[in-house]
C-alpha atoms as a PDB file:
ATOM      1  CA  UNK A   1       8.734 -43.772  18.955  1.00  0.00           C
ATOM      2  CA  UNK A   2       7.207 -40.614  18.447  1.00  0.00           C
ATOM      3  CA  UNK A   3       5.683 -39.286  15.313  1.00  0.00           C
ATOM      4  CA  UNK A   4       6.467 -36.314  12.778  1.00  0.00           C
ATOM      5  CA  UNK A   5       4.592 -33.444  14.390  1.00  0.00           C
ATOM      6  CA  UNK A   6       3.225 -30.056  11.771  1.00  0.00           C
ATOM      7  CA  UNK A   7       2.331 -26.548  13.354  1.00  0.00           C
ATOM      8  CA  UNK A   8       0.860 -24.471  10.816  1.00  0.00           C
ATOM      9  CA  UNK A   9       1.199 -20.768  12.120  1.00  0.00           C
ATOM     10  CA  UNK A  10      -1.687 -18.596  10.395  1.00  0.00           C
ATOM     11  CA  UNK A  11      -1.786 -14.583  10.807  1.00  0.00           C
ATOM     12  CA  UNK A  12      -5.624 -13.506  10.138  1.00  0.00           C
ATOM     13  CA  UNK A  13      -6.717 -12.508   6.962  1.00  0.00           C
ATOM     14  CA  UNK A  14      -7.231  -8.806   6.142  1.00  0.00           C
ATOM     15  CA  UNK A  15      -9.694  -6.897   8.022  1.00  0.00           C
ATOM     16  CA  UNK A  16     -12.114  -4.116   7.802  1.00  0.00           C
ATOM     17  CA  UNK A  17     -11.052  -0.596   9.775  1.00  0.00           C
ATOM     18  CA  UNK A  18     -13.697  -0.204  13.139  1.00  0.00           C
ATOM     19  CA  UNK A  19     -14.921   2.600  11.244  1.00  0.00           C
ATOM     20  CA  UNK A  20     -15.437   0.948   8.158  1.00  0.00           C
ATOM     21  CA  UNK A  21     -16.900  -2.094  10.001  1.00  0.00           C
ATOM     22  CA  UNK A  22     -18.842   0.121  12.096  1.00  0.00           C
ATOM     23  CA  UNK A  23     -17.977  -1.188  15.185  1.00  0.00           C
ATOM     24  CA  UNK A  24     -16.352   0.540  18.696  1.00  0.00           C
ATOM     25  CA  UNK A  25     -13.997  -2.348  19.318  1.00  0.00           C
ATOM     26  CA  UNK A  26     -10.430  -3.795  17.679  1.00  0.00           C
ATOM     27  CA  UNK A  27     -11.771  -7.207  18.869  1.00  0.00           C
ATOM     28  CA  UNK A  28     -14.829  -7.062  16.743  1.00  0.00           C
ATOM     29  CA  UNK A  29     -13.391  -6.115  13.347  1.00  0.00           C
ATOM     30  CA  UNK A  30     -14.433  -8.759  11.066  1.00  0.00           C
ATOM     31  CA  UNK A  31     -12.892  -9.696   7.777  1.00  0.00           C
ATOM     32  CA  UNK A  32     -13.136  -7.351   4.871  1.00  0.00           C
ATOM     33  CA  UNK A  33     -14.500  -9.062   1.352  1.00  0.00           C
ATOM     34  CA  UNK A  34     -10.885  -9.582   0.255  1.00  0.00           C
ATOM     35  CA  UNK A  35     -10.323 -11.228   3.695  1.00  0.00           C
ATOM     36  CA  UNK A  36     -12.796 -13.639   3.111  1.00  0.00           C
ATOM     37  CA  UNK A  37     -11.185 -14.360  -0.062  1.00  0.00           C
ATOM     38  CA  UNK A  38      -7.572 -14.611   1.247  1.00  0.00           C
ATOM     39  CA  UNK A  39      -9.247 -17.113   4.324  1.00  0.00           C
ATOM     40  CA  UNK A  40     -10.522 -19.333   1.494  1.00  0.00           C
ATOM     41  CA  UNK A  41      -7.355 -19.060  -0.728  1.00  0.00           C
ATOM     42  CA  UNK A  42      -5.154 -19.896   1.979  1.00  0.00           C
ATOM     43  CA  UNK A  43      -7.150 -22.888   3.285  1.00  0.00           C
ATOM     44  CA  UNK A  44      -6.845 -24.227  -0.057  1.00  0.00           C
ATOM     45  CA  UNK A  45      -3.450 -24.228  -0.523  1.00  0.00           C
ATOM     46  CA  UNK A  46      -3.477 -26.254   3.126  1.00  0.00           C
ATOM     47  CA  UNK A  47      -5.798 -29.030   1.729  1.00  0.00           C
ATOM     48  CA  UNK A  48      -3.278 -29.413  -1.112  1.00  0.00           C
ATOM     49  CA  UNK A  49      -0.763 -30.067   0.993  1.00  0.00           C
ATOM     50  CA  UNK A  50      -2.535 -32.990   2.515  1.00  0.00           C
ATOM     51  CA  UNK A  51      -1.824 -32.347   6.190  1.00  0.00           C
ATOM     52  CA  UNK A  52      -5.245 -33.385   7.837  1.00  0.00           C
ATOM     53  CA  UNK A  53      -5.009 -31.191  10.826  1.00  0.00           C
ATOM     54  CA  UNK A  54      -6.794 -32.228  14.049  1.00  0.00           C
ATOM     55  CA  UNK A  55      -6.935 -29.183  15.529  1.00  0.00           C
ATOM     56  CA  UNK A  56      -7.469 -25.377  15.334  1.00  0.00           C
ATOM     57  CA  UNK A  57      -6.499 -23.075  17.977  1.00  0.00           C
ATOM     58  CA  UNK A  58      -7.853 -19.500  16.958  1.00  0.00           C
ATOM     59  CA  UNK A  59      -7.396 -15.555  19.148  1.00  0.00           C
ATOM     60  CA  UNK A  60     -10.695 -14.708  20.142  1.00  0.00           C
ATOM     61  CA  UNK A  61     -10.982 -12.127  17.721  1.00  0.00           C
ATOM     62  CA  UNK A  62     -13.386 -11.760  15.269  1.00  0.00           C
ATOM     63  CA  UNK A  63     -11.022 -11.364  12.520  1.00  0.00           C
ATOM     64  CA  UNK A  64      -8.958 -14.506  13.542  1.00  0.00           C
ATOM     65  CA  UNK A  65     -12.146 -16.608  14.320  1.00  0.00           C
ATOM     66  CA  UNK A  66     -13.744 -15.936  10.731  1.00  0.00           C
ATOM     67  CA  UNK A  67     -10.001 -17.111   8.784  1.00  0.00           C
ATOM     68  CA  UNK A  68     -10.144 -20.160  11.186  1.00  0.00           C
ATOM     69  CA  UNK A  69     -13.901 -20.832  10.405  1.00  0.00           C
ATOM     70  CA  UNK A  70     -12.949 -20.849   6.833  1.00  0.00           C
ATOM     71  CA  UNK A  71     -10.163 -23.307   7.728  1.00  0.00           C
ATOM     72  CA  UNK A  72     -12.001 -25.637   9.638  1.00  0.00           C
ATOM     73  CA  UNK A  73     -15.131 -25.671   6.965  1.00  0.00           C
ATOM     74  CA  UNK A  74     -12.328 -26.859   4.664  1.00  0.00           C
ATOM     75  CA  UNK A  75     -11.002 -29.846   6.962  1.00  0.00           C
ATOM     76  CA  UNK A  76     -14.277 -30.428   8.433  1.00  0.00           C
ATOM     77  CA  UNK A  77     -12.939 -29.789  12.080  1.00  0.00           C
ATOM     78  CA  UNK A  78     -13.701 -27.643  15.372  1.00  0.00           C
ATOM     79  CA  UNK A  79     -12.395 -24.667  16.216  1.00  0.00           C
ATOM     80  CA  UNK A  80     -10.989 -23.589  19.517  1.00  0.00           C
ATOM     81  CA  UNK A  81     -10.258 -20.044  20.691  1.00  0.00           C
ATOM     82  CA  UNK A  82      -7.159 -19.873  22.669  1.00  0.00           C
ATOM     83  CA  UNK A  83      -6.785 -16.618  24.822  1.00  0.00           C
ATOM     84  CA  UNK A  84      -3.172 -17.236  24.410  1.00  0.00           C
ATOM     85  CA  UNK A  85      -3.363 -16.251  20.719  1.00  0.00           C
ATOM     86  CA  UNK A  86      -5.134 -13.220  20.894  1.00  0.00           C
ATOM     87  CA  UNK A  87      -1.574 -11.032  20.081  1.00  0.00           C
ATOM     88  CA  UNK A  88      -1.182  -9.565  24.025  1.00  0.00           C
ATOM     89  CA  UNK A  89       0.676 -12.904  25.827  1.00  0.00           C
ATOM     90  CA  UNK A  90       4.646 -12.785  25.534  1.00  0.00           C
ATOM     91  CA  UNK A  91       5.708 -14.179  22.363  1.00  0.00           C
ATOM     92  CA  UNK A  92       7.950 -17.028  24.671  1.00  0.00           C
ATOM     93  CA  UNK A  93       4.641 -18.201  26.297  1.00  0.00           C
ATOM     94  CA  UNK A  94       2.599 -18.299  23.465  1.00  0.00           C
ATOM     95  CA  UNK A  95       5.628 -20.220  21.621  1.00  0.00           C
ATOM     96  CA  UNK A  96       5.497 -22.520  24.926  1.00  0.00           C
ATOM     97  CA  UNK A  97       1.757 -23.034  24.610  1.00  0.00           C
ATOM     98  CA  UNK A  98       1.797 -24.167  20.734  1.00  0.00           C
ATOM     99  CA  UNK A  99       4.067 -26.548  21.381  1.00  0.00           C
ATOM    100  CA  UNK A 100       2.575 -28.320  24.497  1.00  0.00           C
ATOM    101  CA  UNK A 101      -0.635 -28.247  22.615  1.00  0.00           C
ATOM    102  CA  UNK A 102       1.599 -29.974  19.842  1.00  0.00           C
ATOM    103  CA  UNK A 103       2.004 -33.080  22.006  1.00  0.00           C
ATOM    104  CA  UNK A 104      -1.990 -34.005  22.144  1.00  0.00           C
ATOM    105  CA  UNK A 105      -1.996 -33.927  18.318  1.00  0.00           C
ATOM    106  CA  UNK A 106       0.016 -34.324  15.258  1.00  0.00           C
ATOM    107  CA  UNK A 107      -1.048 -31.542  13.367  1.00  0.00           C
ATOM    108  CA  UNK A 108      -1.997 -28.451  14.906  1.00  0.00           C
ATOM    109  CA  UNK A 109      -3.758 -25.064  13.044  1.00  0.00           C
ATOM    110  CA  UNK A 110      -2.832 -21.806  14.776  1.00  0.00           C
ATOM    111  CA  UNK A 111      -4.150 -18.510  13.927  1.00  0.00           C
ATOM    112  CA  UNK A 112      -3.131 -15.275  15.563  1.00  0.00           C
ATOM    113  CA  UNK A 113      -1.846 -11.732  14.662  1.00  0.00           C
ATOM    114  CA  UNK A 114       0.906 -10.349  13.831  1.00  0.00           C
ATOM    115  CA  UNK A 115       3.610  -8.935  15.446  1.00  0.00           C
ATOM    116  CA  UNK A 116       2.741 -11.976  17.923  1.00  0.00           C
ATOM    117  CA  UNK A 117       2.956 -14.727  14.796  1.00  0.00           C
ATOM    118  CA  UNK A 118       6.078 -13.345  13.306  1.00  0.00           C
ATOM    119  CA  UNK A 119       7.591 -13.520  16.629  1.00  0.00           C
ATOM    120  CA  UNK A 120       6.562 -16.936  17.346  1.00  0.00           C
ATOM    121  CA  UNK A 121       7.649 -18.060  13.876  1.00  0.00           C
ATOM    122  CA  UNK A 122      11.443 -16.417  14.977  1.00  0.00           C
ATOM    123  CA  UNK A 123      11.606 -18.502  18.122  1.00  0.00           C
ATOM    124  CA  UNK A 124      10.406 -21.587  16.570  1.00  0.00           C
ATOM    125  CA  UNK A 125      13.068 -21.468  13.535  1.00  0.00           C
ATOM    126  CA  UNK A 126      14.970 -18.451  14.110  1.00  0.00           C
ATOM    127  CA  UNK A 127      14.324 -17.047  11.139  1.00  0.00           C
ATOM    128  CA  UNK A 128      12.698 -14.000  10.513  1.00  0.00           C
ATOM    129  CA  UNK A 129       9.752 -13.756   8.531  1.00  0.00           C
ATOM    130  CA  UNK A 130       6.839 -10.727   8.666  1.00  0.00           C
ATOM    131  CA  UNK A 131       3.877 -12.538   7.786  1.00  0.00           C
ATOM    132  CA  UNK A 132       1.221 -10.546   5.669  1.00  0.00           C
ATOM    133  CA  UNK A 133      -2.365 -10.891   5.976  1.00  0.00           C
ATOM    134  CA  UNK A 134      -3.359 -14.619   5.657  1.00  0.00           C
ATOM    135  CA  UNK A 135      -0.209 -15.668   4.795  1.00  0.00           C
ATOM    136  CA  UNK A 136       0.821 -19.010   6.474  1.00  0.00           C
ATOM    137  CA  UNK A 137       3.940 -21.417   7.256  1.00  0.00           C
ATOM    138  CA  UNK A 138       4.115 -24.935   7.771  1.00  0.00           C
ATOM    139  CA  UNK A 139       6.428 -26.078  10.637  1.00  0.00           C
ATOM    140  CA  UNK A 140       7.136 -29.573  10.656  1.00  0.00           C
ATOM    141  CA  UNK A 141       9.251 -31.190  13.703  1.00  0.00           C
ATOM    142  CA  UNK A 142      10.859 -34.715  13.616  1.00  0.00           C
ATOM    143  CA  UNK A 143      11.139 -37.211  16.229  1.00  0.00           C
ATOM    144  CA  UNK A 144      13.817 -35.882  18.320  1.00  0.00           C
ATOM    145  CA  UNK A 145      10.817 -32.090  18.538  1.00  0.00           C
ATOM    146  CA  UNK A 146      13.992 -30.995  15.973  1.00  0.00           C
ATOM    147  CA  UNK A 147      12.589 -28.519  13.079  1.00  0.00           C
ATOM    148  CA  UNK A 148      13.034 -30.607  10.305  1.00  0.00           C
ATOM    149  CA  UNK A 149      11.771 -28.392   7.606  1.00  0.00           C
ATOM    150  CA  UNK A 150       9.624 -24.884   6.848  1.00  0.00           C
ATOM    151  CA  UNK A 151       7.046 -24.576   3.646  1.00  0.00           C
ATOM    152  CA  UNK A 152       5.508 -20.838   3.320  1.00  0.00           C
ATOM    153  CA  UNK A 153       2.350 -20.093   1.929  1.00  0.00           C
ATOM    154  CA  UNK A 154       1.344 -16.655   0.643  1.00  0.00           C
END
């Protein structure tokens, strides 16, 4: 029989403006003082919920690599970039890619932008939910891949 299975969809904390961050490109922008803050917030309120992810699947980035870092430094596990996340692949594939990367693990961390993780979120639930800045949801499937149930984190 196959296990409960847990996606937890992140959307990057908040991030500094190129010009504020002084750099040329989107990719670089790293997270502004409050993102740091919001990275750090939200991977507490995962360690209280006592998932033990396996796995973290970040968009190349900057700004989604530093939340996930701050994840993974709370859970004491690696993370991956994943090209797929990086907000430019159709919302269907990237939907499509979580969940096949959801069979190799039980409880899989995935951190992206927005409107690519809202979308996502719709096709997994379909439900609509904008996600702010390093807000989070919990998406936990039961042993038929049926959504049993959603938890939101702000």
């Amino acid at each position: 029989m196959q296990s409960r299975k847990t996606l937890i969809l992140i959307r990057h904390a908040h991030a500094l403006a190129t010009y504020v961050a002084g750099v040329n490109a989107d990719a670089e922008r790293p997270l502004s003082p409050e993102g740091l803050q919001k990275a750090a917030q939200t991977a507490g309120q995962l360690a209280r919920l006592a998932l033990n992810p396996q796995k973290i699947l970040t968009s190349p980035l900057l700004r989604a690599v530093q939340t996930a870092q701050v994840v993974a430094d709370t859970f004491k596990i690696p993370v991956e970039k994943a090209t797929e996340l990086n907000g430019f692949s159709p919302d269907e594939e990237v939907a499509e890619f979580l969940l096949s990367q959801l069979k190799q693990t039980n409880v899989l961390i995935a951190v992206g932008h927005n409107p690519n993780i809202s979308c996502v979120y719709h096709l997994l639930t379909k439900q609509v939910c904008p996600f702010s800045a390093g807000q989070f949801a919990v998406l936990t499937f039961n042993e038929n891949n049926a959504l049993e149930k959603t938890v939101f984190g702000e």
